[in-house]
Protein backbone atom coordinates (compact mmCIF):
# COMPACT_ATOMS: atom_id res chain seq x y z
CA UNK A 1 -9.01 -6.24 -46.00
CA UNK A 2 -7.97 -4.57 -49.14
CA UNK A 3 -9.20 -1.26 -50.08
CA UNK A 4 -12.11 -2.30 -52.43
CA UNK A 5 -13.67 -4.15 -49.37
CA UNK A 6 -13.23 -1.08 -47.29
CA UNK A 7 -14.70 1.17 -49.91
CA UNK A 8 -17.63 -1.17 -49.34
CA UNK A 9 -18.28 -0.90 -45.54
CA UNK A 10 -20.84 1.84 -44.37
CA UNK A 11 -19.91 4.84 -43.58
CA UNK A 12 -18.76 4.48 -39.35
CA UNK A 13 -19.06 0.86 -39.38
CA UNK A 14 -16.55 -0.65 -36.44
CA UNK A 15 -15.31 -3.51 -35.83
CA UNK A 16 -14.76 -5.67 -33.26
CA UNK A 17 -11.34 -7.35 -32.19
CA UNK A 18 -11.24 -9.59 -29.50
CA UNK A 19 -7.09 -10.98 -28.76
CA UNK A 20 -4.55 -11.69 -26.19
CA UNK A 21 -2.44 -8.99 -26.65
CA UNK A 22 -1.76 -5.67 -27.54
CA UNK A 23 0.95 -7.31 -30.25
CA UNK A 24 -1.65 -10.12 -31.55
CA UNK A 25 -3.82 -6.61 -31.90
CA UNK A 26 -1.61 -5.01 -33.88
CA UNK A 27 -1.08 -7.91 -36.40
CA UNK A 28 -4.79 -8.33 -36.60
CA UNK A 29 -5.22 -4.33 -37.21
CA UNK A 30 -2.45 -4.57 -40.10
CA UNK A 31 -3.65 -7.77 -41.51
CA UNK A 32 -7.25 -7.19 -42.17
CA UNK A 33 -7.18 -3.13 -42.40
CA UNK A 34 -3.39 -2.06 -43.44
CA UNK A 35 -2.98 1.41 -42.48
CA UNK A 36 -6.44 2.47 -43.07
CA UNK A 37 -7.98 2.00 -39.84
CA UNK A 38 -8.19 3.86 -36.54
CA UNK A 39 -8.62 2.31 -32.82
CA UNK A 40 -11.20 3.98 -30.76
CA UNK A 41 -11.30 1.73 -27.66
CA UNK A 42 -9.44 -0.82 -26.06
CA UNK A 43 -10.67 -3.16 -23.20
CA UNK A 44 -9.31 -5.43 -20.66
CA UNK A 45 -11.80 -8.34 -20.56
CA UNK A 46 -11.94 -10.57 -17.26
CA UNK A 47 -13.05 -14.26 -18.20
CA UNK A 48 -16.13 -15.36 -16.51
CA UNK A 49 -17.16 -18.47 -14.28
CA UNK A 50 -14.84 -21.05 -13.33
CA UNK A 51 -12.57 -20.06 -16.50
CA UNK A 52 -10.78 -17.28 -14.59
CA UNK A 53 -8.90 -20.42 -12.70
CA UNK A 54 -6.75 -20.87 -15.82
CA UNK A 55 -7.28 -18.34 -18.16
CA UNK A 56 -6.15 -14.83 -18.10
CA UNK A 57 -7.85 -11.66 -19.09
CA UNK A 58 -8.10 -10.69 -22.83
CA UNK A 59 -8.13 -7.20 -25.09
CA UNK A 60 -11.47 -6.13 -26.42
CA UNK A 61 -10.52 -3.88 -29.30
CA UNK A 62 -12.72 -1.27 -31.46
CA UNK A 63 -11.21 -0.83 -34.51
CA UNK A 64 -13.50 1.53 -37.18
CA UNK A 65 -11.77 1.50 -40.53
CA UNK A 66 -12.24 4.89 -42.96
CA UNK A 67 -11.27 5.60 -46.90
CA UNK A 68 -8.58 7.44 -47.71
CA UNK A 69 -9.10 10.53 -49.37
CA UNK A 70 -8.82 9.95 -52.97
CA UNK A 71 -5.76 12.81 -54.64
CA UNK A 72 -7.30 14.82 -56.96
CA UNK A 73 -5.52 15.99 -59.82
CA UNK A 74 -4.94 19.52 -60.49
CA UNK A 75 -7.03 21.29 -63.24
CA UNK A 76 -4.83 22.57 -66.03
CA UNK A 77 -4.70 26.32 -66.59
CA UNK A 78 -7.79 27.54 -69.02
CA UNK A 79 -6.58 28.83 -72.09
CA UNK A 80 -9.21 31.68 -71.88
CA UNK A 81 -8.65 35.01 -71.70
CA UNK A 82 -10.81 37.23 -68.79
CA UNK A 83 -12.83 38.77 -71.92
CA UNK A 84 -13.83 35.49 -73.39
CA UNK A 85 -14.24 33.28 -70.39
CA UNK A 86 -18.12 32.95 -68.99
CA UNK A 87 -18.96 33.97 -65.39
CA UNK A 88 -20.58 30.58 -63.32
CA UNK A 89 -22.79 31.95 -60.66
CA UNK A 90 -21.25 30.99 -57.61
CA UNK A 91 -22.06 27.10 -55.59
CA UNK A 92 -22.27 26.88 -51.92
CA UNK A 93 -20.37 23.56 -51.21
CA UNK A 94 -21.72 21.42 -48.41
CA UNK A 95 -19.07 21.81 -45.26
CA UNK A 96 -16.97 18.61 -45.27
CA UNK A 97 -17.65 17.00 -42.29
CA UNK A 98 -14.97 16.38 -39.98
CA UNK A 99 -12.56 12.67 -38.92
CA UNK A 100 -12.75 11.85 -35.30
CA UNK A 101 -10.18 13.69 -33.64
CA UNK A 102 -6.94 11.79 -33.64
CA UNK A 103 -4.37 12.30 -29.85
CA UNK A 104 -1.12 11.77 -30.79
CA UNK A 105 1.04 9.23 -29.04
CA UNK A 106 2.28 11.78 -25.97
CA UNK A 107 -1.21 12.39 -25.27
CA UNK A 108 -2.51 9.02 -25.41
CA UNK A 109 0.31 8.55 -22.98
CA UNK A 110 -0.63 10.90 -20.58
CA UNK A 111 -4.17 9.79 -20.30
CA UNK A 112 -3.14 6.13 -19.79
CA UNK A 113 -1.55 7.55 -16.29
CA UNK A 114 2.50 7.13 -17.42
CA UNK A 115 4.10 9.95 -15.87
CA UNK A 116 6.01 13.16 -17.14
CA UNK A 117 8.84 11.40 -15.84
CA UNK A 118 8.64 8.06 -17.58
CA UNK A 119 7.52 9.89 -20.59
CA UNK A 120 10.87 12.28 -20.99
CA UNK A 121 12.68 9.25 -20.51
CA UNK A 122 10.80 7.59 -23.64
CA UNK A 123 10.67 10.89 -25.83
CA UNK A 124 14.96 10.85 -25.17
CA UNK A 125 15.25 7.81 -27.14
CA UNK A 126 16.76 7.42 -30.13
CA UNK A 127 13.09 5.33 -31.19
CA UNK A 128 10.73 7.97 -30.10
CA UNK A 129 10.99 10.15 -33.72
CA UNK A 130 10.30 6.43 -35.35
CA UNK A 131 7.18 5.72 -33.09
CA UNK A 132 5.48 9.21 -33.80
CA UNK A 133 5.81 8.53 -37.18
CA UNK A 134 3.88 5.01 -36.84
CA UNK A 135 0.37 4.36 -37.45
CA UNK A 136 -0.88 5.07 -33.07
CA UNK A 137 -1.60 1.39 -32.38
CA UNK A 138 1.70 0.31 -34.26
CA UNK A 139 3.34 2.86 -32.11
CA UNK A 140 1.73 2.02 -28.76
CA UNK A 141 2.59 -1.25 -29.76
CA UNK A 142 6.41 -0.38 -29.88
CA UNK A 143 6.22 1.53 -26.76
CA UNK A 144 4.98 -1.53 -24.48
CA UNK A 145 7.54 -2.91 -25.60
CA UNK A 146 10.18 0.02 -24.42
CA UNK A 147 8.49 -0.40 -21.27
CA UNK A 148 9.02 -3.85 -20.50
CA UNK A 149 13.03 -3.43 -21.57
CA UNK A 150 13.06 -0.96 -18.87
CA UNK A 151 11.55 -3.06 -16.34
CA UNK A 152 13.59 -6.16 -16.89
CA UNK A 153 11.51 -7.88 -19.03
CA UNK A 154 14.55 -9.41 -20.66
CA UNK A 155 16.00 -11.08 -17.66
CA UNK A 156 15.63 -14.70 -17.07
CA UNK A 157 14.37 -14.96 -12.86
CA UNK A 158 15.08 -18.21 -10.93
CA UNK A 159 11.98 -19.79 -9.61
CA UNK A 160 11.35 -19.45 -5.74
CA UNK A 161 12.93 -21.85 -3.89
CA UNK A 162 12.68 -20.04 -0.46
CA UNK A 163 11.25 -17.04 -0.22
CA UNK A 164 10.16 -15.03 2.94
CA UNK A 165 6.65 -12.79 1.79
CA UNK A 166 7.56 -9.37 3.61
CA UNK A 167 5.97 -5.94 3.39
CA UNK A 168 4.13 -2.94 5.28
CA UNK A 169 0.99 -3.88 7.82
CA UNK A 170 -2.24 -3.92 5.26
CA UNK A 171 -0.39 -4.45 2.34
CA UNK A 172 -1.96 -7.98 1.91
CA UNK A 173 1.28 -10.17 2.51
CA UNK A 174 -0.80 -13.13 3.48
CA UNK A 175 -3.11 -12.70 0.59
CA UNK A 176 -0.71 -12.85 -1.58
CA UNK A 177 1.24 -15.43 -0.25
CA UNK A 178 -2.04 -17.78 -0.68
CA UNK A 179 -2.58 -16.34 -4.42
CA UNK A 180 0.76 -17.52 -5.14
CA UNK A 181 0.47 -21.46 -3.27
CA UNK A 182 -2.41 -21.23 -5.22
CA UNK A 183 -0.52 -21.00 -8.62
CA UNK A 184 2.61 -23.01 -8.19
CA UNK A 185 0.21 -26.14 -6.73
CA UNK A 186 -3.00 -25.86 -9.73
CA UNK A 187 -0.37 -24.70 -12.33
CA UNK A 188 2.93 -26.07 -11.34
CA UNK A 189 2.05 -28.71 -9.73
CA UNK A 190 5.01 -28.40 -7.17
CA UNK A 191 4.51 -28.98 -3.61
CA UNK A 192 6.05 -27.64 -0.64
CA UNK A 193 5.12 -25.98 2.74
CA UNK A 194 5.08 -22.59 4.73
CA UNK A 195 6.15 -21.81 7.96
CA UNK A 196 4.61 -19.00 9.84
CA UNK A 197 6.32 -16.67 12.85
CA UNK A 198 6.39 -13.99 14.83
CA UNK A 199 8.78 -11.66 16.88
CA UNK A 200 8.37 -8.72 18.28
CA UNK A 201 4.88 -7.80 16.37
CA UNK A 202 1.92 -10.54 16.39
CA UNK A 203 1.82 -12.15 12.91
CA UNK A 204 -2.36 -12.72 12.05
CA UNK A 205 -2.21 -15.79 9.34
CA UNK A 206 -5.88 -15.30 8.70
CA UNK A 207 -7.14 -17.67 6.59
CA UNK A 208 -3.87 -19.22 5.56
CA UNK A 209 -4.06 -22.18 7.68
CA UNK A 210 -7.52 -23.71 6.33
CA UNK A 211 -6.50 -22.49 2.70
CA UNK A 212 -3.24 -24.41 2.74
CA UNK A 213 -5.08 -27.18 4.42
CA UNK A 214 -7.14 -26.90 1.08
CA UNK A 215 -4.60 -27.36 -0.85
CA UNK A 216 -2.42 -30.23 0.88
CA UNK A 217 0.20 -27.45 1.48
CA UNK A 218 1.55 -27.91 5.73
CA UNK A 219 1.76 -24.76 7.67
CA UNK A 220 3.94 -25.12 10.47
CA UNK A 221 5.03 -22.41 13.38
CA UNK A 222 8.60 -21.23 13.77
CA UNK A 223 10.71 -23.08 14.96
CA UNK A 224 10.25 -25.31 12.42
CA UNK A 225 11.89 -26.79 9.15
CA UNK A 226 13.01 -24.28 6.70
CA UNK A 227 14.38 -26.11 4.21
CA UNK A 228 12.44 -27.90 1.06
CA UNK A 229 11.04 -31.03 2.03
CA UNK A 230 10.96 -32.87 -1.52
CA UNK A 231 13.59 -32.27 -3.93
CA UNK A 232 12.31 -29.27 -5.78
CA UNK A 233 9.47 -28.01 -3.50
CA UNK A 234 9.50 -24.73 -1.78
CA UNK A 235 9.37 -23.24 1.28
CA UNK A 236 7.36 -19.70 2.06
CA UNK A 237 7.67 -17.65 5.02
CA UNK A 238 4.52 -15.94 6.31
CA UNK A 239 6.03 -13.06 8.67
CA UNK A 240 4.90 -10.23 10.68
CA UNK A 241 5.14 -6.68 8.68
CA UNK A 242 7.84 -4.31 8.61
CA UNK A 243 7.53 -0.81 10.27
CA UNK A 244 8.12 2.36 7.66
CA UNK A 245 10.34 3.79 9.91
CA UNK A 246 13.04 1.22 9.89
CA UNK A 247 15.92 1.19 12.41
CA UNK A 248 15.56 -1.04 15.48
CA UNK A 249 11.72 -1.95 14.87
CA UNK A 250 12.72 -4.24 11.74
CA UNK A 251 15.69 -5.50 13.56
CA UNK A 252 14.46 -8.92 14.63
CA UNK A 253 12.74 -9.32 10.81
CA UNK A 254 16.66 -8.42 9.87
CA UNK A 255 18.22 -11.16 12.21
CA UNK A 256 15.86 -13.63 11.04
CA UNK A 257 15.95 -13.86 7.71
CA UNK A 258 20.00 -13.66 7.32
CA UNK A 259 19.98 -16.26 10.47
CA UNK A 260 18.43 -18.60 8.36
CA UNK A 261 20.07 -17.86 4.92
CA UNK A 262 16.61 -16.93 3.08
CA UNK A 263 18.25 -14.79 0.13
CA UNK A 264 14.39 -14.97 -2.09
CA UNK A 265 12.43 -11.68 -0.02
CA UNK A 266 9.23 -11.02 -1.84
CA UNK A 267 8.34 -7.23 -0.96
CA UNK A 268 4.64 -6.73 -1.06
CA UNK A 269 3.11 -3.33 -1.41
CA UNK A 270 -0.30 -2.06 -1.71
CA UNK A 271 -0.53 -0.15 -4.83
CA UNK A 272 -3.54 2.29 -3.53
CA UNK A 273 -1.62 3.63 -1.08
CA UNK A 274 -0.02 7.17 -1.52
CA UNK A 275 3.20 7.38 -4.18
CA UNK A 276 5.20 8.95 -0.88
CA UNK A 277 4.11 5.86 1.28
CA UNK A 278 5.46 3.62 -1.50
CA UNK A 279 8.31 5.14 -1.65
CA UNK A 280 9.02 4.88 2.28
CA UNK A 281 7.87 1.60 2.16
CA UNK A 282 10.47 0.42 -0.93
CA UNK A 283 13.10 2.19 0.62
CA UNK A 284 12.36 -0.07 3.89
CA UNK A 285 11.72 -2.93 1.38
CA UNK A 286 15.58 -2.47 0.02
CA UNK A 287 16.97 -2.06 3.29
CA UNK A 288 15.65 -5.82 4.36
CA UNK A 289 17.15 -7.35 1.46
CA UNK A 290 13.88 -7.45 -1.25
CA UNK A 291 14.43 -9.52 -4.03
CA UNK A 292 11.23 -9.82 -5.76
CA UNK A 293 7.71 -7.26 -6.16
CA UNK A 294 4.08 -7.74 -5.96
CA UNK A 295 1.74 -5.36 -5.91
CA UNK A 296 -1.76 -5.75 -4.33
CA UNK A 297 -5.65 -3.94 -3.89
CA UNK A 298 -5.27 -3.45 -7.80
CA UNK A 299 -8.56 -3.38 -7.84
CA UNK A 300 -8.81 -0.15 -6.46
CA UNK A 301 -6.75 1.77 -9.11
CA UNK A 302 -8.88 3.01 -12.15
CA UNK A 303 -5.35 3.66 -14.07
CA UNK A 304 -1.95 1.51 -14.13
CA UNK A 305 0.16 3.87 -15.98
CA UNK A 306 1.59 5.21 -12.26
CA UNK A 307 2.68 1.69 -11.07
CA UNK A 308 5.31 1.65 -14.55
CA UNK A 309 7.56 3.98 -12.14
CA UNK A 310 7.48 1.70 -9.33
CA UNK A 311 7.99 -1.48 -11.46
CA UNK A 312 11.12 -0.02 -13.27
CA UNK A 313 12.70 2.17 -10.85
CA UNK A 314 12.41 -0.34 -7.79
CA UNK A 315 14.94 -3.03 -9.69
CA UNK A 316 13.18 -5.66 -7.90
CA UNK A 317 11.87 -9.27 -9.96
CA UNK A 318 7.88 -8.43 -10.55
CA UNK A 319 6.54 -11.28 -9.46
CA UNK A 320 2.47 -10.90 -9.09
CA UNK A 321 -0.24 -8.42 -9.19
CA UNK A 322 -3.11 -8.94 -7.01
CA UNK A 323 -6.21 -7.55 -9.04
CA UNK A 324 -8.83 -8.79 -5.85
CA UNK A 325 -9.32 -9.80 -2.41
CA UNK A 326 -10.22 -13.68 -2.99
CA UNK A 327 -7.90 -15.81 -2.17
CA UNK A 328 -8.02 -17.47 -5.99
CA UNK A 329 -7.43 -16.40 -9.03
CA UNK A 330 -8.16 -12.38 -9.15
CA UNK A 331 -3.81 -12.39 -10.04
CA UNK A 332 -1.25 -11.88 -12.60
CA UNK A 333 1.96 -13.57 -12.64
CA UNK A 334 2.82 -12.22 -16.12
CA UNK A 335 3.42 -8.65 -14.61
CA UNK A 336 5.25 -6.48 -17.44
CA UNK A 337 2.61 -7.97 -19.77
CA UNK A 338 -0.53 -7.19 -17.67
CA UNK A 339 0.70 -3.30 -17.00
CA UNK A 340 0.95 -3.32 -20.70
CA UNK A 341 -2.33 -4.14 -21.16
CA UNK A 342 -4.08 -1.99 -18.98
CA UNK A 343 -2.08 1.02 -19.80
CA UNK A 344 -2.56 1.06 -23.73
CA UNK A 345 -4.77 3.91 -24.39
CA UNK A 346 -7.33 5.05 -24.81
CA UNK A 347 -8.30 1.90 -22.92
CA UNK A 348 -8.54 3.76 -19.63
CA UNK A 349 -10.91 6.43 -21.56
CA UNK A 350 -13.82 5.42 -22.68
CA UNK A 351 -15.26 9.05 -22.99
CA UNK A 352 -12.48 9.75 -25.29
CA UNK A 353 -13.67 6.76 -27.63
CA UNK A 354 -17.63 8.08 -27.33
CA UNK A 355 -16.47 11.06 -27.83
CA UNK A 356 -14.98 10.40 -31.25
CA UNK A 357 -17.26 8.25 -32.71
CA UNK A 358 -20.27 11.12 -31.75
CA UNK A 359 -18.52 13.19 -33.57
CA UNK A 360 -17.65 10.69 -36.39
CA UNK A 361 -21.19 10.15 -36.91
């Protein structure tokens, strides 16, 4: 939009963006607004009806573009002398009213939930000068992208072959595991089966028999066939949780999955729970071997900028986010570009985006 279109608008007209990502955003924002434009709001839409089987959440983006303030030449210096020159009486200028405040990029930060830690590490880089200097959504644009260097986004993951689902009592193991059969069989189309056991601690499958049943996936007990069936299927293992306090009580989890060679362990870990109870319950994670991450009860978690920390500093393959309890759908598998989305602020503050347009107005 050029800037004799713009000129046009009325005054705190907004627009209304709606895109895939916070990149296709960005291009949209430069394309039709240059520079000229500020974003008040950004949304994570969920699709609706039976479209959330194949189709992922999308941005919602306010965008309210504004005139730049015209330079106004100086006034030369009047030739007349104090004795010659006549007195105006004096004008009382209407105040000027006031742009929307504007957070810079720290801030905006901040409020999206990334924490002081993950932000030192950003405002360290070389970039960081650069990205202040940006336009905010060019620059929260560049700092996604930051993010997802530092949590592997660059690495190239084999696909699971066969992978044991491990993790904490109530972290949703099972859940997940049928979240995932769910993807590779509707979206993959690859076919496979799981095998279920138990050891020392009862192993509740829940609803994973009639769902896989469903789904033309067998479930079979241990002992059983562990290896793929069909050249190229998969094989998922549907085991008891792992005790926080490690040492002997994981033992027979230990013996079992080195016993039979499974080198693909997907840790699963309730994101709700307490940063110091994920903590304990990566460091038991690592100790069994995890290879890969997914993080469930998303749901429950007003911000994602927290879960950054986990993602990067865990150096585990992210491998699903479980945004609801249903068995279907309700995921991500596209994990570094989901946190992005949710964490782009002012997204997460919509009080922040009333706030400025009230006072816009």
């Amino acid at each position: 939009m050029n800037s004799a279109m713009t000129n046009s608008l009325p005054s705190g007209a907004c627009f209304r963006l709606t895109v895939r990502s916070a990149a296709e955003a960005a291009r949209l924002i430069r394309e039709k607004f240059g520079d000229n434009a500020r974003v008040l709001s950004v949304n994570s839409v969920e699709p609706s009806g039976m479209s959330k089987l194949w189709s992922g959440p999308r941005l919602e983006v306010i965008v309210q573009p504004f005139t730049p303030a015209p330079e106004i030449a100086a006034e030369p210096e009047s030739e007349e002398t104090p004795a010659t020159r006549e007195e105006t009486p004096a004008r009382t200028e209407a105040p000027a009213r006031l742009a929307p405040p504007m957070f810079d990029l720290r801030t905006l930060l901040l409020r999206a939930g990334l924490s002081e830690t993950l932000l030192s590490r950003l405002t360290q880089s070389r970039e960081w000068a650069g990205l202040e200097s940006q336009p905010l959504h060019r620059g929260l644009v560049a700092v996604g992208r930051q993010l997802g260097q530092l949590a592997g986004a660059d690495r190239v993951a084999a696909p699971l072959t066969r992978a044991a689902f491990i993790g904490p009592s109530g972290a949703g193991k099972t859940t997940a595991l049928c979240k995932w059969l769910g993807l590779e069989t509707f979206r993959r189309a690859r076919t496979g089966h799981v095998v279920t056991a138990e050891f020392d601690r009862p192993n509740a499958t829940g609803a994973l028999p009639v769902y896989c049943e469903a789904l033309g996936v067998p479930v079979a007990h241990y002992p059983a066939g562990t290896q793929p069936a069909t050249e190229g299927g998969f094989v998922y293992f549907d085991l008891p949780g792992f005790s926080l306090r490690a040492g002997a009580t994981n033992e027979a989890l230990r013996k079992f999955l080195n016993a039979e060679s499974i080198t693909q362990r997907v840790l699963v870990l309730n994101a709700a729970y307490d940063a110091g109870v994920l903590r304990s319950a990566l460091a038991a994670g690592r100790e069994l071997g995890a290879t890969h991450l997914v993080l469930t009860h998303l749901d429950e978690i007003p911000r994602w900028g927290r879960l950054w920390d986990l993602v990067i500093d865990s150096g585990l393959e992210p491998l699903l986010l479980a945004t609801g309890s249903s068995l279907t759908a309700e995921c991500e598998d596209d994990v570094l570009d989901a946190l992005t989305r949710r964490t782009l602020p002012p997204a997460t503050d919509r009080a922040t985006a009333d706030e400025a347009q009230g006072r816009a107005a």
